[in-house]
N, C-alpha and C. Protein backbone atom coordinates (compact mmCIF):
# COMPACT_ATOMS: atom_id res chain seq x y z
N UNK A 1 -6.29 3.20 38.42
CA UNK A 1 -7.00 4.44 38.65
C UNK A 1 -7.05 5.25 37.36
N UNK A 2 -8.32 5.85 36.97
CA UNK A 2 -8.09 6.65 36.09
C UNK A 2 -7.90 8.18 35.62
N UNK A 3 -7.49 8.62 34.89
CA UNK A 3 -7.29 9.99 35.14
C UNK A 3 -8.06 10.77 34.00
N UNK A 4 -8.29 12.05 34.36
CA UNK A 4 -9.09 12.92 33.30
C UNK A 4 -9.32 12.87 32.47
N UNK A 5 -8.14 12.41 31.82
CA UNK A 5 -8.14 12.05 30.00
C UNK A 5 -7.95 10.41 29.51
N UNK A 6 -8.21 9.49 30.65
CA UNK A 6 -8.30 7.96 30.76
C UNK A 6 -7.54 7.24 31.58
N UNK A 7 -8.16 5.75 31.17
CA UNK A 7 -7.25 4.97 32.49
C UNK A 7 -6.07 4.93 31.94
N UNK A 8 -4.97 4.32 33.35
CA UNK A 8 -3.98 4.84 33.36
C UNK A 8 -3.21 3.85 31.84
N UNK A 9 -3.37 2.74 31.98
CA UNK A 9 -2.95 1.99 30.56
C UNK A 9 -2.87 2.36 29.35
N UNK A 10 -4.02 3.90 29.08
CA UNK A 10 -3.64 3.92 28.13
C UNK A 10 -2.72 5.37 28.32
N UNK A 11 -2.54 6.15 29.31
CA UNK A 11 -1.48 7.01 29.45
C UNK A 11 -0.43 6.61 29.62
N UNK A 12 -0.17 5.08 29.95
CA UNK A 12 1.12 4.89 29.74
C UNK A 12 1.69 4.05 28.41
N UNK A 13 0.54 3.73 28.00
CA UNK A 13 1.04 3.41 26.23
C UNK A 13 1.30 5.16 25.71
N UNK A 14 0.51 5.99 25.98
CA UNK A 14 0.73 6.90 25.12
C UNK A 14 2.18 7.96 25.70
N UNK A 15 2.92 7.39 26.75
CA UNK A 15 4.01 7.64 27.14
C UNK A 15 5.65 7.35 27.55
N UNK A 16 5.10 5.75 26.64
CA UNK A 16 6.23 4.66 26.47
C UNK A 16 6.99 5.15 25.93
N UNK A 17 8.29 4.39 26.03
CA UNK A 17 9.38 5.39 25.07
C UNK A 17 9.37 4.77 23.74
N UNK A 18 8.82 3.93 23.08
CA UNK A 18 8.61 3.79 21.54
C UNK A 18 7.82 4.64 20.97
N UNK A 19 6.83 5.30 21.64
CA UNK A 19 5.42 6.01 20.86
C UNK A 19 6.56 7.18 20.86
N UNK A 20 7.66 7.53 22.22
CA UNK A 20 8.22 9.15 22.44
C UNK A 20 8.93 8.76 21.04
N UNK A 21 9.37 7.86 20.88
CA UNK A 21 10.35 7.93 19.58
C UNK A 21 9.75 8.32 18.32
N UNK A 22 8.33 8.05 18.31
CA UNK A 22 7.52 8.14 17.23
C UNK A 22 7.61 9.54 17.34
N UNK A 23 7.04 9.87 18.63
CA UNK A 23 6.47 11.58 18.39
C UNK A 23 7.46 12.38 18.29
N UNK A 24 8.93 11.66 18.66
CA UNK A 24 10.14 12.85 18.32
C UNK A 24 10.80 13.44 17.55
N UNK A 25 10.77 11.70 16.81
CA UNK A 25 11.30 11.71 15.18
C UNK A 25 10.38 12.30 13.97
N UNK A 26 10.51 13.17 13.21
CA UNK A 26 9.57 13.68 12.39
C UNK A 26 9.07 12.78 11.59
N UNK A 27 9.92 11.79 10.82
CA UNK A 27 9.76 11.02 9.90
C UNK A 27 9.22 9.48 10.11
N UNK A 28 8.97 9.42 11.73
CA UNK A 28 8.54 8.18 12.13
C UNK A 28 6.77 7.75 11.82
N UNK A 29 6.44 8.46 12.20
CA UNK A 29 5.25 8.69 12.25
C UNK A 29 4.67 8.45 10.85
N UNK A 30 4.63 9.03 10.00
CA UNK A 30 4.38 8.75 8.44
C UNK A 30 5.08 7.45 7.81
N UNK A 31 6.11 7.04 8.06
CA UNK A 31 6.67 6.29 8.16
C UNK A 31 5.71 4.78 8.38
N UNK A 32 5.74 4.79 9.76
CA UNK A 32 4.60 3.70 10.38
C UNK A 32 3.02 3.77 9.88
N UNK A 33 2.53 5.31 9.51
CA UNK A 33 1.92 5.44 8.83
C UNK A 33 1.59 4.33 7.33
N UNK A 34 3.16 4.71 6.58
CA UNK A 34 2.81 4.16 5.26
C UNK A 34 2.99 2.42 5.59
N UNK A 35 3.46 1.96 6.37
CA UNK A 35 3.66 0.65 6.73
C UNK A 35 2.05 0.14 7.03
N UNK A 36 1.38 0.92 7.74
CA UNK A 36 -0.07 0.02 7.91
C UNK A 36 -0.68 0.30 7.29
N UNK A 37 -0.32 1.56 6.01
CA UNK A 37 -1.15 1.49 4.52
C UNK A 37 -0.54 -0.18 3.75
N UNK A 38 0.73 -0.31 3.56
CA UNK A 38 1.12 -1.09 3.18
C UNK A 38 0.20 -2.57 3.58
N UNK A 39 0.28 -2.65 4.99
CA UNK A 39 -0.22 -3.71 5.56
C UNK A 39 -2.02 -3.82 5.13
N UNK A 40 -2.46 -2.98 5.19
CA UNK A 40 -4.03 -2.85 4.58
C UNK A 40 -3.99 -3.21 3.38
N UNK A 41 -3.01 -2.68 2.50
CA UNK A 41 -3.15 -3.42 1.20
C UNK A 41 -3.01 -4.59 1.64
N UNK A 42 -2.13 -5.30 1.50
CA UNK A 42 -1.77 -6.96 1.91
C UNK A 42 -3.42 -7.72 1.72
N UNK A 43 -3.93 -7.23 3.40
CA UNK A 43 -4.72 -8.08 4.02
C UNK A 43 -6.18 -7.61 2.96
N UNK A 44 -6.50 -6.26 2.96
CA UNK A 44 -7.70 -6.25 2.38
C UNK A 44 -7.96 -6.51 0.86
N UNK A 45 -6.36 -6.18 0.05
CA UNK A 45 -6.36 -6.82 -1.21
C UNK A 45 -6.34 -8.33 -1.49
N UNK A 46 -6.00 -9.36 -0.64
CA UNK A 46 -6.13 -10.56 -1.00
C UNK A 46 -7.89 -10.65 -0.55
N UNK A 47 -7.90 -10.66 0.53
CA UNK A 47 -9.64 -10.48 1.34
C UNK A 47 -10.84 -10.68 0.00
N UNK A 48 -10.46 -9.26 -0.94
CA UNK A 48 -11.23 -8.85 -1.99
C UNK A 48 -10.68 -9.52 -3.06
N UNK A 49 -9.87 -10.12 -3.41
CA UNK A 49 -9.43 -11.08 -4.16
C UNK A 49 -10.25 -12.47 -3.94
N UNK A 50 -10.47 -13.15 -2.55
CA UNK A 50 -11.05 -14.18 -2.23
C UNK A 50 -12.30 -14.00 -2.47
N UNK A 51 -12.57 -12.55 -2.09
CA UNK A 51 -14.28 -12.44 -2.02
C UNK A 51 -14.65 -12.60 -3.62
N UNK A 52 -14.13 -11.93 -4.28
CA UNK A 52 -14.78 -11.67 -5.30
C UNK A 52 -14.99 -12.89 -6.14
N UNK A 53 -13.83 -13.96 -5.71
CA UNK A 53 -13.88 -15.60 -6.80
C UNK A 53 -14.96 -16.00 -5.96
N UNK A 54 -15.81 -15.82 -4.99
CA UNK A 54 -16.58 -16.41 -4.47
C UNK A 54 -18.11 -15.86 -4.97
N UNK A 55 -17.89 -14.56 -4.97
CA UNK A 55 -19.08 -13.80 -6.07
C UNK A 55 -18.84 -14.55 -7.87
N UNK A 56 -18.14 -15.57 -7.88
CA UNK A 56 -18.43 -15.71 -9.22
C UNK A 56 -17.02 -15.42 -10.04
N UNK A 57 -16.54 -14.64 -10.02
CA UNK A 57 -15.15 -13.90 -10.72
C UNK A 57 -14.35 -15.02 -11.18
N UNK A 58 -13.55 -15.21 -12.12
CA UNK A 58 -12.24 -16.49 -12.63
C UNK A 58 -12.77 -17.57 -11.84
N UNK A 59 -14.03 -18.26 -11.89
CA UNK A 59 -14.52 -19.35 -11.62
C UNK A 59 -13.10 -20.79 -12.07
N UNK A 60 -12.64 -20.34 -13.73
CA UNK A 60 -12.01 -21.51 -13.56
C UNK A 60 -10.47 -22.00 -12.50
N UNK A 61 -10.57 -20.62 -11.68
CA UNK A 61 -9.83 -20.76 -10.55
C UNK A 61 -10.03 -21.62 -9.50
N UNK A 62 -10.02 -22.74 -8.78
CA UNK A 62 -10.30 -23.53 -7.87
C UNK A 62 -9.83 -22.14 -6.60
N UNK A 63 -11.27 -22.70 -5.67
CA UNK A 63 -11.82 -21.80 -4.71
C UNK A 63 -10.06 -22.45 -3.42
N UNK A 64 -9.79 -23.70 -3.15
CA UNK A 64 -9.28 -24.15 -2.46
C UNK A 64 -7.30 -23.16 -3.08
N UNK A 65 -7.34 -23.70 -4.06
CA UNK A 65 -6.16 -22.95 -4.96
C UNK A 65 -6.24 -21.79 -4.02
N UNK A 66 -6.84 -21.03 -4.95
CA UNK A 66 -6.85 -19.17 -4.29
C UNK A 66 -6.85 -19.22 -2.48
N UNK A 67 -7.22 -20.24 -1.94
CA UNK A 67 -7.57 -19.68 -0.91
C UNK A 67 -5.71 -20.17 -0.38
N UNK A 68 -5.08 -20.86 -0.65
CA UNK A 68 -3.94 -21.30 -0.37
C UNK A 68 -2.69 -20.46 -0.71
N UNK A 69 -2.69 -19.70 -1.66
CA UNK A 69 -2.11 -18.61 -2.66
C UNK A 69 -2.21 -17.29 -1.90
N UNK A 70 -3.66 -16.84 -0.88
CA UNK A 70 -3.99 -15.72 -0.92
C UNK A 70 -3.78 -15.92 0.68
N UNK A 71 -4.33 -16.50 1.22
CA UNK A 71 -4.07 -16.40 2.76
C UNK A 71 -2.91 -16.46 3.67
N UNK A 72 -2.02 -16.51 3.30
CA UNK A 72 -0.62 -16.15 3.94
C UNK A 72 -0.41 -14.74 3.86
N UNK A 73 -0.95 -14.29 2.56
CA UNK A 73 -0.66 -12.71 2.16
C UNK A 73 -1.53 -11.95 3.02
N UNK A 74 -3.00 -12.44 3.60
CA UNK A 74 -4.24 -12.31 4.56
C UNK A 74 -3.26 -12.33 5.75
N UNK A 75 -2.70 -12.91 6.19
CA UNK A 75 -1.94 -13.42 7.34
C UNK A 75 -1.01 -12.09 7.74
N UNK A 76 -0.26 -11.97 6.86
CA UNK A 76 0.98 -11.39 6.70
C UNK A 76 0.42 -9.58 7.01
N UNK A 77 -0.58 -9.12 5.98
CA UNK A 77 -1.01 -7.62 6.31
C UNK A 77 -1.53 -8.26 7.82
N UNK A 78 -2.44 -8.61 8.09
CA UNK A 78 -2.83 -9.13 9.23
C UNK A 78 -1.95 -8.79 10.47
N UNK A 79 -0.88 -9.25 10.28
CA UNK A 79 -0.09 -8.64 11.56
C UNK A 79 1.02 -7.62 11.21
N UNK A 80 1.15 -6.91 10.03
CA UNK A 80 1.44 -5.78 9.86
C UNK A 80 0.45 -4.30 10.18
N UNK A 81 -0.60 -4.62 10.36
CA UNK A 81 -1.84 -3.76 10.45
C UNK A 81 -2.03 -3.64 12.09
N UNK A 82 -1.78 -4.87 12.70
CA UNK A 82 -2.27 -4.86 13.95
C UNK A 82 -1.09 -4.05 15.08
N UNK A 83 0.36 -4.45 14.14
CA UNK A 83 1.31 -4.03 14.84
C UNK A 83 1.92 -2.21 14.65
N UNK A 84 1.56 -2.08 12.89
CA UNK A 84 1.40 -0.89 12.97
C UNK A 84 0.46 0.53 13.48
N UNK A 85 -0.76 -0.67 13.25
CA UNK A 85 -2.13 0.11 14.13
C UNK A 85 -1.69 0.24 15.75
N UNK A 86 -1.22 -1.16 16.16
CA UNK A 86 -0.98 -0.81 17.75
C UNK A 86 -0.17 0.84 17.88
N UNK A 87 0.75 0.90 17.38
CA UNK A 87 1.91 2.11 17.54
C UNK A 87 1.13 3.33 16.65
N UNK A 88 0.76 2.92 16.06
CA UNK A 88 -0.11 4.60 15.87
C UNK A 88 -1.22 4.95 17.18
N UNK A 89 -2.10 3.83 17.58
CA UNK A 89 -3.04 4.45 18.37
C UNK A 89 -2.48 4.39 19.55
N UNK A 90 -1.16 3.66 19.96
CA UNK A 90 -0.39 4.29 21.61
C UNK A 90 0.01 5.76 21.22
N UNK A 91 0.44 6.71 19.99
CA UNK A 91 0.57 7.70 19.90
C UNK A 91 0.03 8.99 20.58
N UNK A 92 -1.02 8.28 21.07
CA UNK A 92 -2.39 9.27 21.48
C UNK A 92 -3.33 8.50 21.83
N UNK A 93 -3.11 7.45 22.49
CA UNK A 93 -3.78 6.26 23.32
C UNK A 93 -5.39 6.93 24.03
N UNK A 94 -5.27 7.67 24.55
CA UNK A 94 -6.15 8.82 25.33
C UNK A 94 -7.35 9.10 24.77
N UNK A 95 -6.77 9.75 23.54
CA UNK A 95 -7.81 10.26 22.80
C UNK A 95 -8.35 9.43 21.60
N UNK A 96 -7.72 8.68 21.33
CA UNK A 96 -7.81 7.59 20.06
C UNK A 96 -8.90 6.60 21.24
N UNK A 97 -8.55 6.52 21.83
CA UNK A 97 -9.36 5.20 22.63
C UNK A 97 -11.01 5.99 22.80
N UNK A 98 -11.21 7.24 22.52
CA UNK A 98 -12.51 8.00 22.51
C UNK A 98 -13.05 7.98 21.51
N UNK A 99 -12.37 7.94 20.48
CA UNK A 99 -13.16 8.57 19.16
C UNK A 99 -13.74 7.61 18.01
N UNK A 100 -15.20 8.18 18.08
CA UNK A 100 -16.50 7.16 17.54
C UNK A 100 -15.53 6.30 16.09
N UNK A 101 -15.00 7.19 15.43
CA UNK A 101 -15.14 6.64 14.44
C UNK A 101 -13.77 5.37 14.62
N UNK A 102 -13.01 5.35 15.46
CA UNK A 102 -11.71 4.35 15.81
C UNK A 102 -12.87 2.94 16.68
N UNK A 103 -13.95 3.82 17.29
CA UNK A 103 -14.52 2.89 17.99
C UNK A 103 -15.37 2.08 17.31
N UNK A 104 -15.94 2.24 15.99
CA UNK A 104 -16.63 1.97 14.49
C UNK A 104 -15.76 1.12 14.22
N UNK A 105 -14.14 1.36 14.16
CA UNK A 105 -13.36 0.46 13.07
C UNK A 105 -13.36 -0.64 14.39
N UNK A 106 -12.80 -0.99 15.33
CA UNK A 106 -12.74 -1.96 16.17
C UNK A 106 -13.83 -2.78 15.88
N UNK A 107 -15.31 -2.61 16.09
CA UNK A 107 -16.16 -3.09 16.11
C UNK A 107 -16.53 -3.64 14.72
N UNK A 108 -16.50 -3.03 14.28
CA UNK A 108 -16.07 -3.16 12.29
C UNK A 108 -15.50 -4.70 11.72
N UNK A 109 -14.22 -4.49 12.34
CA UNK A 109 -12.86 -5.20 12.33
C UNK A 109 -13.42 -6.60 12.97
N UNK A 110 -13.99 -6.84 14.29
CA UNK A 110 -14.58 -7.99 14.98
C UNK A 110 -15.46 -9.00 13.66
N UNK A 111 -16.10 -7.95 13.36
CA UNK A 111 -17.44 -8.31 12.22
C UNK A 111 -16.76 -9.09 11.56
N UNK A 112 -15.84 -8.33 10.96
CA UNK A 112 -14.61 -9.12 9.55
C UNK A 112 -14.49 -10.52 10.27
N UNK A 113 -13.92 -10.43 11.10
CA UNK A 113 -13.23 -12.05 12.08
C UNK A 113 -14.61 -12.87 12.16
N UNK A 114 -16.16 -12.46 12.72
CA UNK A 114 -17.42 -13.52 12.95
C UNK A 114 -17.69 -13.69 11.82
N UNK A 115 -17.53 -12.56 10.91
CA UNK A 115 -18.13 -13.24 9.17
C UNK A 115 -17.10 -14.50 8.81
N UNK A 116 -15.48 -14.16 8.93
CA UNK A 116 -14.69 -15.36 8.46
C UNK A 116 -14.87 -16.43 9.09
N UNK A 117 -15.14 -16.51 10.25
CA UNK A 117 -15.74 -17.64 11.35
C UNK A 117 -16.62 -18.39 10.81
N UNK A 118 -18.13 -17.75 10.41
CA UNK A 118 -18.66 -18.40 9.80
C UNK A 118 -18.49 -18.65 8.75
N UNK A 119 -17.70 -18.11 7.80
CA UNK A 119 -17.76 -18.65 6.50
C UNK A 119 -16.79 -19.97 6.28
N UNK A 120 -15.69 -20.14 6.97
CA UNK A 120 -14.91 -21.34 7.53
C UNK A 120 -15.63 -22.51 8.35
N UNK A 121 -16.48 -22.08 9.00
CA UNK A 121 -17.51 -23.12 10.05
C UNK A 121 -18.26 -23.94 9.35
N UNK A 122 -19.16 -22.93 8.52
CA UNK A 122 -19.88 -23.32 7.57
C UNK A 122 -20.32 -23.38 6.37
N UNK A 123 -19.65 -22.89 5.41
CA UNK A 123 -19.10 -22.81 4.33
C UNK A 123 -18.22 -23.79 3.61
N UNK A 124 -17.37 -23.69 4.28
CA UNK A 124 -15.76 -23.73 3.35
C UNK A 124 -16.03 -25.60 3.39
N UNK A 125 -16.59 -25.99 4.88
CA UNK A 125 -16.40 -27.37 4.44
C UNK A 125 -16.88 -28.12 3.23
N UNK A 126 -17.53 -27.85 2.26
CA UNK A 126 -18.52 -27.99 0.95
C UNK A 126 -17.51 -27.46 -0.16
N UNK A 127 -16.77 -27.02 0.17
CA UNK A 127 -16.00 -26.32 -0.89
C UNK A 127 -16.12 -27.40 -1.96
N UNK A 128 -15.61 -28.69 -1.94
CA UNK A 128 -15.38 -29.54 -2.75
C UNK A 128 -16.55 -29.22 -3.82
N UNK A 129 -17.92 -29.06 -3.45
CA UNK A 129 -19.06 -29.02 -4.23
C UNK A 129 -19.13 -27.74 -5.12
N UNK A 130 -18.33 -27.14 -4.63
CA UNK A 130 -18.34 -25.36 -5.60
C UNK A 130 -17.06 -24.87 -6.01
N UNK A 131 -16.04 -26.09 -5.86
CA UNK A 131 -14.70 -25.51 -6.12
C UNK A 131 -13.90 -24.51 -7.29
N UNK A 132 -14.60 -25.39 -8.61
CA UNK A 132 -14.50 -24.95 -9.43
C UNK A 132 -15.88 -25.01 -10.36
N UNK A 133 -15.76 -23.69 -11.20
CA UNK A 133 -16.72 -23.33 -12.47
C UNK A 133 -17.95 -23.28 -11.93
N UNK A 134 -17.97 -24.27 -10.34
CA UNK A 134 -19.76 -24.29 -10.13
C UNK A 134 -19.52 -22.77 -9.57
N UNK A 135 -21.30 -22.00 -9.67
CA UNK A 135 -21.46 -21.12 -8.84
C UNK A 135 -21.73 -21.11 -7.66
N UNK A 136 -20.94 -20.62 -6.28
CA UNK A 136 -21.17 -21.06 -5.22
C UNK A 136 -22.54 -20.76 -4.89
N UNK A 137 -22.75 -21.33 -3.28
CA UNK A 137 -24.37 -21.53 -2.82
C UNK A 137 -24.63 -19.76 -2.69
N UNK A 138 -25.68 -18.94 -2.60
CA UNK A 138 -26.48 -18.12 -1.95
C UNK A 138 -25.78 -17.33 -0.80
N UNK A 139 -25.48 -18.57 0.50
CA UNK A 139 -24.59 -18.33 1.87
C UNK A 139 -23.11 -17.94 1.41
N UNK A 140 -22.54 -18.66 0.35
CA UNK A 140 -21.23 -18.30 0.25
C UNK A 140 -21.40 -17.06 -0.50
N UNK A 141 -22.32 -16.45 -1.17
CA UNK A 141 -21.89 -15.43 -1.77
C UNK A 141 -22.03 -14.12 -0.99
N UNK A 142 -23.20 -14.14 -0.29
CA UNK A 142 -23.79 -13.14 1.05
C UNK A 142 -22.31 -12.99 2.04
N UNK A 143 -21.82 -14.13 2.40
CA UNK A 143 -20.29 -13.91 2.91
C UNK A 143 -19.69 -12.94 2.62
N UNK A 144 -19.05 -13.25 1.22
CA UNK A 144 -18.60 -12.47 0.62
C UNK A 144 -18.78 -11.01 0.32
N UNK A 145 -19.91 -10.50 -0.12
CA UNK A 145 -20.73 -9.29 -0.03
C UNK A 145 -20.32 -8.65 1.35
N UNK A 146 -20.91 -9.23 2.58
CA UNK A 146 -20.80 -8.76 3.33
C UNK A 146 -18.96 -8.65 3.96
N UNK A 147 -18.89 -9.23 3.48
CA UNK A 147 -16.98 -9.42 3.84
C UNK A 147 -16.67 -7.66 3.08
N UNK A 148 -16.97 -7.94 1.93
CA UNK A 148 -16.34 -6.90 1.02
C UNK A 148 -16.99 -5.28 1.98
N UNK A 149 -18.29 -5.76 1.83
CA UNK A 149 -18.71 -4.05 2.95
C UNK A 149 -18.19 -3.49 3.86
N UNK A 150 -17.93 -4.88 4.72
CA UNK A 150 -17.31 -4.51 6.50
C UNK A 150 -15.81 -3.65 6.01
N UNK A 151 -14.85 -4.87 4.97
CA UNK A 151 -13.31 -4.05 4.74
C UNK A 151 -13.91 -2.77 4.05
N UNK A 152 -14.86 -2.51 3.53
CA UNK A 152 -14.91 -1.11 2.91
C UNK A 152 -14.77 -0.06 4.05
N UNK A 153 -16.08 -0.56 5.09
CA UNK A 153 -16.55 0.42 6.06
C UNK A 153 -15.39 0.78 7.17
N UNK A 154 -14.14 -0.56 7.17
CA UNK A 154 -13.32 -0.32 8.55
C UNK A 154 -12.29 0.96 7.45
N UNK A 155 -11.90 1.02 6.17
CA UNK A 155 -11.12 1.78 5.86
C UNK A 155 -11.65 2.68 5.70
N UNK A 156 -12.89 2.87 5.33
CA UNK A 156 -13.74 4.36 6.14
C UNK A 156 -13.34 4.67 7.11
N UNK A 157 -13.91 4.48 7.96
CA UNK A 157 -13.56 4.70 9.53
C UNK A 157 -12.34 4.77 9.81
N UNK A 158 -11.41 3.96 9.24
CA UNK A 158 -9.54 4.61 9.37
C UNK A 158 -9.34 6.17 8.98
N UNK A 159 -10.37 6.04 7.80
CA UNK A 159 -9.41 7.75 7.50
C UNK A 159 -10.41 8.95 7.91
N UNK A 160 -11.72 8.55 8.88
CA UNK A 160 -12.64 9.67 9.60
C UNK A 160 -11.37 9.91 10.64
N UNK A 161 -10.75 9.22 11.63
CA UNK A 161 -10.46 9.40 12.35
C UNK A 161 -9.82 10.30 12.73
N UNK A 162 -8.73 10.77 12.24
CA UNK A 162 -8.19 11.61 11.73
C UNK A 162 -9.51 12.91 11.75
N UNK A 163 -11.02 13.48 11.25
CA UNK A 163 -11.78 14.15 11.09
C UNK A 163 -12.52 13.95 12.57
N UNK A 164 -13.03 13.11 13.01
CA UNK A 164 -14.08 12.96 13.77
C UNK A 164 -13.15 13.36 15.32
């Protein structure tokens, strides 16, 4: 059933006793805060690391190399982001679950995952042909581009939220 200010799931994330610990402790909150800054670096600095050898950048880098080097670190913010994001937005589950610009980054965030989809689906298997020094195809670089926009636009939308 839902209530005035939402269904009940998310009034009771936003009334669990981990979020109360958040909201009690002064120092928690910023805290978890700087942890899913931390975690954003991780994931979106390797991300833009991959993207950019794919735009061309330290070509004599093998594309397979970097991607072996960089994706654990992808991995790693990856579920620092998701776990710190979870506990910030049970903070205020209610109202966070309303607001355009949180509802921008979700949708945002999906994009990131169908672009890597395809660029793994159909892409990456060719790698051998663009690994090194060659310039990749057209498709692999549009990936990329668009990879780099979406992480621009979801860390937009992280810090409207807060405004909007």
């Amino acid at each position: 059933m839902a209530s005035s200010i939402g269904p009940e799931w998310l009034l009771w994330l936003k009334h669990g006793p981990l979020t109360e610990i958040v909201r009690q402790w002064v120092w928690t909150y910023p805290l978890v805060e700087a942890v899913h800054l931390l975690g954003i670096t991780l994931l979106v600095g390797s991300v833009a690391m991959f993207d950019l050898r794919l735009l061309g950048i330290s070509r004599h880098l093998r594309v397979t190399d970097l991607a072996g080097h960089l994706l654990p670190w992808s991995y790693a913010g990856f579920g620092i982001v998701v776990l710190s994001g979870g506990l910030l937005f049970a903070t205020d589950a209610p109202a966070i679950a309303l607001n355009p610009a949180f509802r921008l980054k979700l949708v945002l965030i999906a994009a990131t995952g169908v672009n890597a989809i395809v660029f793994h689906w159909f892409c990456y298997p060719s790698v051998q042909q663009w690994d090194r020094w060659v310039k990749p195809h057209p498709m692999v670089r549009g990936i990329a581009i668009v990879s780099l926009i979406l992480w621009t636009a979801v860390i937009i939308c992280g810090c409207l939220i807060a405004y909007v």
